[in-house]
C-alpha atoms as a PDB file:
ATOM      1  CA  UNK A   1      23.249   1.142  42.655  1.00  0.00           C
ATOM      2  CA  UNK A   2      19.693  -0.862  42.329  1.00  0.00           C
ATOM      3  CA  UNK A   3      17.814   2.074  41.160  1.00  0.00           C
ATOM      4  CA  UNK A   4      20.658   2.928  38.563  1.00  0.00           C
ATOM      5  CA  UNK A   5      19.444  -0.330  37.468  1.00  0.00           C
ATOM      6  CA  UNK A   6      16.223   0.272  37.514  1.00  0.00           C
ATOM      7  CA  UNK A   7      16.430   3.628  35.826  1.00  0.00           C
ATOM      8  CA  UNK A   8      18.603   2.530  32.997  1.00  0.00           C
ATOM      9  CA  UNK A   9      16.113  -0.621  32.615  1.00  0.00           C
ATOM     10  CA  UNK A  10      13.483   1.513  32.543  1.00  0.00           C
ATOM     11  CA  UNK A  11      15.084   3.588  29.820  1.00  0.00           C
ATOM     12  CA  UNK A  12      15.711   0.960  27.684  1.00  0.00           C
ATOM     13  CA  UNK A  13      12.383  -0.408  27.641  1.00  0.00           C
ATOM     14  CA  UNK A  14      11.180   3.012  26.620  1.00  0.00           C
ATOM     15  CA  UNK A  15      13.647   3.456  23.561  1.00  0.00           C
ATOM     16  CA  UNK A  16      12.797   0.080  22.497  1.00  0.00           C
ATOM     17  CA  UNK A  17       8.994   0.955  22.705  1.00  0.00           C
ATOM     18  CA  UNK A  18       9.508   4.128  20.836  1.00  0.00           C
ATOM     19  CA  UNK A  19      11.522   2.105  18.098  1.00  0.00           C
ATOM     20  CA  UNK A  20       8.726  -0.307  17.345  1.00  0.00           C
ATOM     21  CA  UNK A  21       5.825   2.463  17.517  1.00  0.00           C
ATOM     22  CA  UNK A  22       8.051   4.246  14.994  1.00  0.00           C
ATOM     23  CA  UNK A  23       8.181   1.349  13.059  1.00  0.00           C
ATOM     24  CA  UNK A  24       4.467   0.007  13.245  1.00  0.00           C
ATOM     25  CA  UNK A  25       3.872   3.620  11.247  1.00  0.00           C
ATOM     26  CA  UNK A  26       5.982   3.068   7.810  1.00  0.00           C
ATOM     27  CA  UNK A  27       3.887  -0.106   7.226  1.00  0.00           C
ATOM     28  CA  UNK A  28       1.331   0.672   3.547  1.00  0.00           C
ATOM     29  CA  UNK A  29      -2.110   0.413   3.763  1.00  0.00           C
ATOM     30  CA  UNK A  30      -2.652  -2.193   1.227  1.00  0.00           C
ATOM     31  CA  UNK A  31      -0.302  -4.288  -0.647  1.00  0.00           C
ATOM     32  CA  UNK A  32      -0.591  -6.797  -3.316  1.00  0.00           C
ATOM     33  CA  UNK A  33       0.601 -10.377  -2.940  1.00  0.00           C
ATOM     34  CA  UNK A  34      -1.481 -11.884  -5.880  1.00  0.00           C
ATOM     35  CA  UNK A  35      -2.690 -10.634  -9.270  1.00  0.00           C
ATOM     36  CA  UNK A  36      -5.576 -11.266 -11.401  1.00  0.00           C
ATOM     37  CA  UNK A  37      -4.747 -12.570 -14.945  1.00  0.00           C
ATOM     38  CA  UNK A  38      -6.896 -11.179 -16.916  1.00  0.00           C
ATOM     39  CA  UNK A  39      -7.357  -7.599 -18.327  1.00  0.00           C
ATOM     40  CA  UNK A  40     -10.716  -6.431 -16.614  1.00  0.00           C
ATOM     41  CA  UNK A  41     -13.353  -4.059 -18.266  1.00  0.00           C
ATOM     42  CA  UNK A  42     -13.316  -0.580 -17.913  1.00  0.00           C
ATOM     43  CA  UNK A  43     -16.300   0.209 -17.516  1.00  0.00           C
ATOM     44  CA  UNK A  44     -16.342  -2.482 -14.708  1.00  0.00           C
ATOM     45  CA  UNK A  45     -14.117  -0.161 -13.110  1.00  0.00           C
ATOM     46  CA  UNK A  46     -15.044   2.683 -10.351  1.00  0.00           C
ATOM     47  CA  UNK A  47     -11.371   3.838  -9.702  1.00  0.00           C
ATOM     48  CA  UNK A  48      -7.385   2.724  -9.158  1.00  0.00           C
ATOM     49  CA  UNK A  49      -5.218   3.226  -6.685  1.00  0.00           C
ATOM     50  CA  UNK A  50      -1.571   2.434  -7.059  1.00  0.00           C
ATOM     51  CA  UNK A  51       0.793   0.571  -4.005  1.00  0.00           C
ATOM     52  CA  UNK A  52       3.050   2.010  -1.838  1.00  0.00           C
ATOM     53  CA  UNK A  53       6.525   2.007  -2.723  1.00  0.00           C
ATOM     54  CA  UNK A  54       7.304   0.264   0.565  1.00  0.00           C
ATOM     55  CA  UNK A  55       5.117  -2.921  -0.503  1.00  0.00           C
ATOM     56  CA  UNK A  56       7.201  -6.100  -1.649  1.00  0.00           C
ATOM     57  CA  UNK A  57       5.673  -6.055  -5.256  1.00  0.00           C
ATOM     58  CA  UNK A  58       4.819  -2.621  -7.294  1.00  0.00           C
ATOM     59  CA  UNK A  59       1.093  -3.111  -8.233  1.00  0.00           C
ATOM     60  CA  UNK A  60      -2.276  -1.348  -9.002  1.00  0.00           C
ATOM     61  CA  UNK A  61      -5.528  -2.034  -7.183  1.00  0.00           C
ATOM     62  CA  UNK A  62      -8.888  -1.263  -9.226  1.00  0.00           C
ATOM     63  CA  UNK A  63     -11.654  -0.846  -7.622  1.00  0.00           C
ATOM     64  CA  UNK A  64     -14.891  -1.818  -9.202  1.00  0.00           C
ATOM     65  CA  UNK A  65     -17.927  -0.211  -9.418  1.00  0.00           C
ATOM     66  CA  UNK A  66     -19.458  -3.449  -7.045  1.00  0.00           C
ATOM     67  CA  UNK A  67     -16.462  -2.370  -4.639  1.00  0.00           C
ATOM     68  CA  UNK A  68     -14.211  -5.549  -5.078  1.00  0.00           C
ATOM     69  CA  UNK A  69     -10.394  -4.516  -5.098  1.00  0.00           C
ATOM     70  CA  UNK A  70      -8.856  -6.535  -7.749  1.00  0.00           C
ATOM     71  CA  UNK A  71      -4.697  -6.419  -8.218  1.00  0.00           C
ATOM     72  CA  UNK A  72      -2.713  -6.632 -11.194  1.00  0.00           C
ATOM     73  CA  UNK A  73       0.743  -6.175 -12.231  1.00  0.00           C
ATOM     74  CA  UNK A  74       1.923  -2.430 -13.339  1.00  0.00           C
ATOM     75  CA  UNK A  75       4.098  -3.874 -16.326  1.00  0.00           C
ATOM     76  CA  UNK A  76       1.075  -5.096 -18.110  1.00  0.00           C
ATOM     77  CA  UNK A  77       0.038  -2.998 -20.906  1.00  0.00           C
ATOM     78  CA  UNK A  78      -2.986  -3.196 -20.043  1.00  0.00           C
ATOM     79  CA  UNK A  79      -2.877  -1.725 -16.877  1.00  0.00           C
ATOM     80  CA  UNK A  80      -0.477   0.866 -18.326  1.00  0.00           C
ATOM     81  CA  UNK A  81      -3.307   2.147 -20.703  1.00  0.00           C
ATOM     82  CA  UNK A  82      -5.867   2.350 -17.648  1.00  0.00           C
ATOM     83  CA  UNK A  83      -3.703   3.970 -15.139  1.00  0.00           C
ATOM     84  CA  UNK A  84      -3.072   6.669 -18.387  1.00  0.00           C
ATOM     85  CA  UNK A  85      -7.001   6.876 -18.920  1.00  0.00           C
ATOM     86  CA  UNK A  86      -7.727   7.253 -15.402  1.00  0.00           C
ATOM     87  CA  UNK A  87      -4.907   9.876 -14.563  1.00  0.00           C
ATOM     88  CA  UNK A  88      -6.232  11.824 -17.345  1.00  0.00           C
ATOM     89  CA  UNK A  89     -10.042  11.833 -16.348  1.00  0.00           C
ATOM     90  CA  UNK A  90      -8.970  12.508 -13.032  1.00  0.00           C
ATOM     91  CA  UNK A  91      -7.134  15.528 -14.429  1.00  0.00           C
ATOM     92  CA  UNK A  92      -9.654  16.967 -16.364  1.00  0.00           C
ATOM     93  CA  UNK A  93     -11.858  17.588 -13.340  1.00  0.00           C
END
């Protein structure tokens, strides 16, 4: 009856294991949690990336040419006209 115990303990411990490994892999790379407020240059700018759906907040991360990641807000038109420029460069190559 002890190693019943045991066993099912052990089996338990496992599952839970396997649940939080499972978990651990659905978390995105990079989020943002605050955005600049200003509308950067584009020429300052090397490339974008956008967030993962699973982040908190939809946003788009530039990169700049220095290598500083800078967020800002997708609604912005702005950002709208840069993602559109750099989805098309990207295209014609």
């Amino acid at each position: 009856m002890k190693i019943c115990g045991i066993c099912l303990f052990i089996v338990l411990l496992c599952t839970v294991r396997e649940l939080c490994a499972t978990n651990a892999l659905n978390v995105p790379d990079e989020c943002c949690f605050s955005f600049y407020p200003k509308r950067l240059p584009i020429k300052s700018i090397s490339h974008l990336k956008t967030t993962s759906s699973t982040c908190p907040v939809a946003g788009v991360i530039f990169v700049t040419k220095k290598g500083n990641k800078v967020c800002a807000k997708t609604n912005e038109s702005w950002v709208k006209k840069y993602v559109q420029h750099f989805t098309e460069q990207n295209s014609k190559k």
